[in-house]
N, C-alpha and C. Protein backbone atom coordinates (compact mmCIF):
# COMPACT_ATOMS: atom_id res chain seq x y z
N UNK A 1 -16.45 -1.61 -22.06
CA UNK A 1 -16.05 -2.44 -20.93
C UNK A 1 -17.29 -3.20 -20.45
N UNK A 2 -16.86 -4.93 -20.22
CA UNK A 2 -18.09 -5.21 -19.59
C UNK A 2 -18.60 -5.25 -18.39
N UNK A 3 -19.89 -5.45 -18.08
CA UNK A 3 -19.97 -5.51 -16.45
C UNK A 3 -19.46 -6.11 -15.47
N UNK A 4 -18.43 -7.13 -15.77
CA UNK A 4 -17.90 -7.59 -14.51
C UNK A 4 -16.43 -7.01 -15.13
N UNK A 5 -15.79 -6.99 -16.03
CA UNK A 5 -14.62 -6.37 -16.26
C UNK A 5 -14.88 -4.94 -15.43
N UNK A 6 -15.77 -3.83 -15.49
CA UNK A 6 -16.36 -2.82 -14.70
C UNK A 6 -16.03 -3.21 -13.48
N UNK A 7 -16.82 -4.00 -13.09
CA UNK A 7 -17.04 -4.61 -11.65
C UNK A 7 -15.68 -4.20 -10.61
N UNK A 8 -14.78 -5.31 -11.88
CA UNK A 8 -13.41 -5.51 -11.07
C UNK A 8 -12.42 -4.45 -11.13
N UNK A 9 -12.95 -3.43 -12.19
CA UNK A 9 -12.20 -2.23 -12.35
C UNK A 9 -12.52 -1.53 -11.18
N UNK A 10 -13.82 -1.26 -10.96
CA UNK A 10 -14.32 -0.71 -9.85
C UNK A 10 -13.26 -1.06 -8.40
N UNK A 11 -13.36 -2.71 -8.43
CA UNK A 11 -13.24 -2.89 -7.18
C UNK A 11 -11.62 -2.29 -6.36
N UNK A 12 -10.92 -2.16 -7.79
CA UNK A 12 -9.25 -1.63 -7.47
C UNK A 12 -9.51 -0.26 -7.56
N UNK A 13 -10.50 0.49 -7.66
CA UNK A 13 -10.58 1.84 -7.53
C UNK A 13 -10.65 1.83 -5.82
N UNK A 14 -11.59 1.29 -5.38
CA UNK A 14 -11.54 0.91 -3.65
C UNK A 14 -10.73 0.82 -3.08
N UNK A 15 -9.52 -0.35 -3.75
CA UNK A 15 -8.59 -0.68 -3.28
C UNK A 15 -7.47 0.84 -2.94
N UNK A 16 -7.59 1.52 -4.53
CA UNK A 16 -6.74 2.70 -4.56
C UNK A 16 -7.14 3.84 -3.43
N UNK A 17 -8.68 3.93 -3.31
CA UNK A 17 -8.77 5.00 -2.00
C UNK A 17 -8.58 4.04 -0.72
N UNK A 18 -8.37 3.35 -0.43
CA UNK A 18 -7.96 2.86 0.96
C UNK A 18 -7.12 2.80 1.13
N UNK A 19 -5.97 2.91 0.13
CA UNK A 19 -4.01 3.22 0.14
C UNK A 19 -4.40 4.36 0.06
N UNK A 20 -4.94 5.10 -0.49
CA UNK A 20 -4.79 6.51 -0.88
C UNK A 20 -4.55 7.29 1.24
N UNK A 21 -6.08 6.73 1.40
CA UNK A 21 -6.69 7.39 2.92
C UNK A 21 -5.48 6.80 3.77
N UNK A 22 -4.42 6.31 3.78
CA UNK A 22 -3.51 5.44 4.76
C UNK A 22 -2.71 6.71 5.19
N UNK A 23 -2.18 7.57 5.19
CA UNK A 23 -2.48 8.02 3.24
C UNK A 23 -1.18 7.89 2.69
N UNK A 24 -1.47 7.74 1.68
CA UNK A 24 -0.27 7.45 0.67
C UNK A 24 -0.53 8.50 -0.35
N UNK A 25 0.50 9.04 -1.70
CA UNK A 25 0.17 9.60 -2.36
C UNK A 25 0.43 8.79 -3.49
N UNK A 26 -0.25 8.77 -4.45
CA UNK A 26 -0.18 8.61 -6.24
C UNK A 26 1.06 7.91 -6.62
N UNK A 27 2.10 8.80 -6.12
CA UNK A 27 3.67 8.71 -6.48
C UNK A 27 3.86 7.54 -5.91
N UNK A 28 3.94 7.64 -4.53
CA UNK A 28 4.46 6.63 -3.73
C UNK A 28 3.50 5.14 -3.70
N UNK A 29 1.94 4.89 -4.40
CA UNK A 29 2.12 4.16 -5.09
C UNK A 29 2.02 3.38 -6.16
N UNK A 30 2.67 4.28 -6.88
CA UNK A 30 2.89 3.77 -8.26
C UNK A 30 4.52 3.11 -8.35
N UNK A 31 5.42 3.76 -7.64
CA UNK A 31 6.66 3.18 -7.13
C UNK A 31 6.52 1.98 -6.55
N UNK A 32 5.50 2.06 -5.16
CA UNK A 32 5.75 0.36 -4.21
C UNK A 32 4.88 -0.62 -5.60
N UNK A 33 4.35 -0.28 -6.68
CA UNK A 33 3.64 -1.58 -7.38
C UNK A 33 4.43 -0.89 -8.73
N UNK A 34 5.57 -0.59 -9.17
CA UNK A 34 5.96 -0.60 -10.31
C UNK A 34 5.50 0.16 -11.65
N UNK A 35 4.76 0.99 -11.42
CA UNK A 35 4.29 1.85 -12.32
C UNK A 35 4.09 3.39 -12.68
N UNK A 36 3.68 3.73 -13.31
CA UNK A 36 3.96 4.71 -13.34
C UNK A 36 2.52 6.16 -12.53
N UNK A 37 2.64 7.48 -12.56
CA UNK A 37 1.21 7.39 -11.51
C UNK A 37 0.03 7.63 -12.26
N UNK A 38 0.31 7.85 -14.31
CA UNK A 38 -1.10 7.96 -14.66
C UNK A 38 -1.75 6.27 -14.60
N UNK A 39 -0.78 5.65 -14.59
CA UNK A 39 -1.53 4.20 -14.34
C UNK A 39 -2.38 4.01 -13.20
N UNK A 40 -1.57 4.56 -11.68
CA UNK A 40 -2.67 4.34 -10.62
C UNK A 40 -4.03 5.31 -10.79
N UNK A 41 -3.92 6.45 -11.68
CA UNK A 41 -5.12 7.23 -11.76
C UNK A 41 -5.65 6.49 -12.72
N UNK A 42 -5.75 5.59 -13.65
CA UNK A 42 -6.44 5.06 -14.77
C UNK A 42 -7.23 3.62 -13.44
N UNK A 43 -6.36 3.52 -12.67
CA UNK A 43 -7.15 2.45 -11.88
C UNK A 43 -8.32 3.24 -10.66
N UNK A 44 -7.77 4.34 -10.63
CA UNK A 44 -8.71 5.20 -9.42
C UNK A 44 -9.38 5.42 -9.80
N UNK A 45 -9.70 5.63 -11.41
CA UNK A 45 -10.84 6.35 -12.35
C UNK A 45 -12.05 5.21 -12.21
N UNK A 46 -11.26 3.92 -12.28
CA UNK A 46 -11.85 2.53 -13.02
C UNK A 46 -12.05 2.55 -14.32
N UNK A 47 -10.94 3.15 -14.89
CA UNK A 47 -10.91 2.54 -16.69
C UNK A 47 -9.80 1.32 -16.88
N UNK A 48 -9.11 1.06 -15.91
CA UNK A 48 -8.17 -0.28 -16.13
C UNK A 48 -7.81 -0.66 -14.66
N UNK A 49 -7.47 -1.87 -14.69
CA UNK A 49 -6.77 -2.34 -13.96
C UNK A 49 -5.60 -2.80 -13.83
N UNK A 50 -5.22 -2.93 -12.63
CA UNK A 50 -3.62 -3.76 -12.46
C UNK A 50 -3.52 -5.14 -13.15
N UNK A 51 -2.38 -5.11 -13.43
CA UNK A 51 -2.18 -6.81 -14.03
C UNK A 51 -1.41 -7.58 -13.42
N UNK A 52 -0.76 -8.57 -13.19
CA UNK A 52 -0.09 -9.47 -12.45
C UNK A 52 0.95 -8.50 -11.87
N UNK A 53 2.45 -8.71 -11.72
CA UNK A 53 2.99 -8.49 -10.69
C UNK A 53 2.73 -6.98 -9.89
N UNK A 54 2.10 -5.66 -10.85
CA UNK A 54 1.44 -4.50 -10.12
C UNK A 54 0.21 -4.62 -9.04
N UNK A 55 -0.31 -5.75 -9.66
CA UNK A 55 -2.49 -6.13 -9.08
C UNK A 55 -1.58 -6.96 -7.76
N UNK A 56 -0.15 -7.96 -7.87
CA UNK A 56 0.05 -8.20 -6.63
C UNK A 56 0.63 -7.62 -5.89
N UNK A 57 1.51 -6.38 -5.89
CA UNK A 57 1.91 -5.46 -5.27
C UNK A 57 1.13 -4.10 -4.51
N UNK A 58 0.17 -4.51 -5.73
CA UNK A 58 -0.78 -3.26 -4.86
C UNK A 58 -1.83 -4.01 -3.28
N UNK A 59 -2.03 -5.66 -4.35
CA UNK A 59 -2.94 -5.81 -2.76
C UNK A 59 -1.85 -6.22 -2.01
N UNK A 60 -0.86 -6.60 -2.01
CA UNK A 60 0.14 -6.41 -0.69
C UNK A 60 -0.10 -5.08 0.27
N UNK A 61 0.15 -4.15 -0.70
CA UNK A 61 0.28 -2.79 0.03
C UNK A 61 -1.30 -2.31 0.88
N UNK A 62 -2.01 -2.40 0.24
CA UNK A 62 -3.17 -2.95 0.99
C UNK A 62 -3.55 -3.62 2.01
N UNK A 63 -2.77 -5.31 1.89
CA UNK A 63 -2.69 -5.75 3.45
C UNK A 63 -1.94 -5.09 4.33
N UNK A 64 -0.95 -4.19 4.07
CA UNK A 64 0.26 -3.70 4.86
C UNK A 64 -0.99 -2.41 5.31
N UNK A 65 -1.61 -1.67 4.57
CA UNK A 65 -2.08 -1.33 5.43
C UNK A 65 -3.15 -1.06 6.20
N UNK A 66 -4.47 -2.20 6.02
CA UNK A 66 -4.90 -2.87 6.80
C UNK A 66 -4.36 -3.36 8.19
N UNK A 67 -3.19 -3.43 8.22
CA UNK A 67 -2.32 -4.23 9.55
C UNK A 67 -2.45 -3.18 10.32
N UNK A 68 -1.60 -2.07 9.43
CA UNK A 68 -1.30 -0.69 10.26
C UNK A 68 -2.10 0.06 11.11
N UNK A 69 -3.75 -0.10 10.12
CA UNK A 69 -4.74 0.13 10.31
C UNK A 69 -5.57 -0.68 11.69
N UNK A 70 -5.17 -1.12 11.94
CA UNK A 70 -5.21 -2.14 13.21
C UNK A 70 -4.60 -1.49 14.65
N UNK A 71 -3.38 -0.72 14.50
CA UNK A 71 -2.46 0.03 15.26
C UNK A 71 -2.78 1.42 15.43
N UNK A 72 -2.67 2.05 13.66
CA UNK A 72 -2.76 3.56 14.08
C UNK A 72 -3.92 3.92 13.67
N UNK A 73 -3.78 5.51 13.45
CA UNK A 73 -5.00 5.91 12.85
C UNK A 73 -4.40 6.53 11.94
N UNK A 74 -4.73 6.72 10.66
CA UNK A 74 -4.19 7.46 9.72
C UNK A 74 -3.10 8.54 9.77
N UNK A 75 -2.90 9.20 10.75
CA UNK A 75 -2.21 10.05 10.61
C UNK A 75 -0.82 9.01 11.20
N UNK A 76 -1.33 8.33 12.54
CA UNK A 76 -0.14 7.31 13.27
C UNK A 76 0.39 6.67 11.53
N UNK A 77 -0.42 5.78 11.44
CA UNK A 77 0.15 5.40 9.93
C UNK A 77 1.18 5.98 8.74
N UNK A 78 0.87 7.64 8.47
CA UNK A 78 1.70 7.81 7.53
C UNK A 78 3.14 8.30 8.49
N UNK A 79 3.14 8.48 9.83
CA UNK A 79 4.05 8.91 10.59
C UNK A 79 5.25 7.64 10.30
N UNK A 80 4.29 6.47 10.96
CA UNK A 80 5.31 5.36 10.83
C UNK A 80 5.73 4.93 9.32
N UNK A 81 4.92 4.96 8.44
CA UNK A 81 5.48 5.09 7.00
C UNK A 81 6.65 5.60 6.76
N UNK A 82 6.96 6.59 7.47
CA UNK A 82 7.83 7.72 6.67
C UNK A 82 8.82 7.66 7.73
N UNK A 83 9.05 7.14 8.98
CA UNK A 83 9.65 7.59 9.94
C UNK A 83 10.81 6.86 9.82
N UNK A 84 12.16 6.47 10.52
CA UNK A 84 13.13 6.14 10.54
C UNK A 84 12.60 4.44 11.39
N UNK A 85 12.99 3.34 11.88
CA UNK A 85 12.45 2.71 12.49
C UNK A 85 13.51 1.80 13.04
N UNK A 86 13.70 1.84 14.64
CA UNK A 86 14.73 1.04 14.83
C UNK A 86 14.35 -0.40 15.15
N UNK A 87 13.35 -1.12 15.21
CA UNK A 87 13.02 -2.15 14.28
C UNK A 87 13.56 -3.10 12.89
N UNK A 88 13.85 -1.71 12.02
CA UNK A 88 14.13 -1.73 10.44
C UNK A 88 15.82 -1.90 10.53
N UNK A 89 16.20 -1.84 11.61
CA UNK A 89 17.49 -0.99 11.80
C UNK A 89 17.74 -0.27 10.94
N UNK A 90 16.77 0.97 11.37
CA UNK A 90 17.08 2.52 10.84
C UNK A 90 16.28 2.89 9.92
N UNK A 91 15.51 2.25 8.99
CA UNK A 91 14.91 2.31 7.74
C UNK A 91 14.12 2.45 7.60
N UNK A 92 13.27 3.22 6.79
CA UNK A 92 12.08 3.44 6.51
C UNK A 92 11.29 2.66 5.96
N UNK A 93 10.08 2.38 6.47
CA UNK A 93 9.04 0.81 5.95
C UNK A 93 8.30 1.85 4.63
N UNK A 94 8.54 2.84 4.38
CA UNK A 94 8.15 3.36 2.89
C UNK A 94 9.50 2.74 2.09
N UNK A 95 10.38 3.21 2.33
CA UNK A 95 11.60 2.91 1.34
C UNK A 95 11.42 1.27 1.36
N UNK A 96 11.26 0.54 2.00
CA UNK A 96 11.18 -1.00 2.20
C UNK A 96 10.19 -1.36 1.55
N UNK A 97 9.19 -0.68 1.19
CA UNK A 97 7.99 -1.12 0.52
C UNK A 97 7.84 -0.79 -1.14
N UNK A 98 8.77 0.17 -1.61
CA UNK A 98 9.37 0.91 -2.50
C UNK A 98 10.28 -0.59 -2.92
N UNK A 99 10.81 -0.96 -2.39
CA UNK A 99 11.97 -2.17 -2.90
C UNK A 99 11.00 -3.63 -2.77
N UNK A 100 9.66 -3.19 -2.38
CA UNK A 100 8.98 -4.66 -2.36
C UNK A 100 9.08 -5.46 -1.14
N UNK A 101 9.46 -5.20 -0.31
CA UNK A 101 9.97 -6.15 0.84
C UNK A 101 9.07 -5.90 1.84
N UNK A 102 8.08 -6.34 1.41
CA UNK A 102 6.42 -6.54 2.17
C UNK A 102 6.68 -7.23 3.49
N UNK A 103 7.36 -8.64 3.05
CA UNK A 103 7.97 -9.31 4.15
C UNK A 103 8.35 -8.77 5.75
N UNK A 104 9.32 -7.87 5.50
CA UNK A 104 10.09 -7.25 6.78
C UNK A 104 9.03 -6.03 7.36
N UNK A 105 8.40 -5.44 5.98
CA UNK A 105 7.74 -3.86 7.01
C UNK A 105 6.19 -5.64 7.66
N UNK A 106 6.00 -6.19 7.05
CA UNK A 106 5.13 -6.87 7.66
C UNK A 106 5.09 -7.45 9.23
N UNK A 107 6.68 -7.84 9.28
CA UNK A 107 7.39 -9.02 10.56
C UNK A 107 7.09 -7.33 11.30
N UNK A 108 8.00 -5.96 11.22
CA UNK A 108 7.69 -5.16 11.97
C UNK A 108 6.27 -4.78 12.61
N UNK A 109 5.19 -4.88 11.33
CA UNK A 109 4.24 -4.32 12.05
C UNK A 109 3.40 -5.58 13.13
N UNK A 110 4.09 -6.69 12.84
CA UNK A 110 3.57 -7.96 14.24
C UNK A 110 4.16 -7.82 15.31
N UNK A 111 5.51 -7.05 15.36
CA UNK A 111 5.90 -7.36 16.55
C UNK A 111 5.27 -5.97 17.16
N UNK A 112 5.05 -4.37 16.03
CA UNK A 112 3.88 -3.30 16.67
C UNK A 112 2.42 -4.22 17.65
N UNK A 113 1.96 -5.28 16.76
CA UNK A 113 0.59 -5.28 17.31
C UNK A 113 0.73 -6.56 18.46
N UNK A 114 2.03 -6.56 18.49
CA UNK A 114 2.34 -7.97 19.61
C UNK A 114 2.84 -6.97 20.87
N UNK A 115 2.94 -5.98 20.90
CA UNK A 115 3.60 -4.84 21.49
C UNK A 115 5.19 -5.34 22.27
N UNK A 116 5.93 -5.87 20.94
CA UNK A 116 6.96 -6.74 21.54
C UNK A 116 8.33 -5.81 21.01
N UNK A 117 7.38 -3.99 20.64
CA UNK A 117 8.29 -3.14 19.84
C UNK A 117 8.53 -2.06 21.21
């Protein structure tokens, strides 16, 4: 591998412990970016990286939770992850993120930091 191929392998290993610390587990995301979870450990290792529609699903999930990260603190975070949300009407912004729909857990977490929830 070369040094900037490294580089950038590296840099989605980062990416993977900062979803990881949200916290998320392995499973959950290898589901929200389509793969399977020795793939997200081959990216945590930094022996590969994501490729198009996974590399854009994962930094989605990343901005999502960066946002969150703005609101809670890690533990607030995986609470609201997992929680029911009447916002969502009713739904879980894991299961919503699981189907890709970055969009809606996103609009939710603006109207969290607009405190218009």
């Amino acid at each position: 591998m070369g040094m900037r191929t490294r580089a950038v392998a590296e840099a989605y290993a980062d990416i993977i412990r900062e979803v990881r610390d949200a916290p998320l587990t392995i499973s959950e995301i290898a589901e929200i970016v389509g793969v399977n979870d020795r793939q997200v450990h081959h990216w945590a290792a930094s022996t590969h990286r994501p490729q198009a529609g996974a590399r854009d699903a994962l930094l989605e999930l990343r901005y999502v939770v960066k946002q969150l990260g703005e609101v809670y603190r890690p533990e607030g975070v995986d609470i609201w992850l997992h929680s029911r949300n009447v916002e969502l009407e009713g739904r879980r912004p894991i299961d919503l993120l699981m189907s890709r729909d970055f969009a809606t857990v996103l609009w939710a977490i603006e109207r969290l930091k607009g405190g218009a929830v």
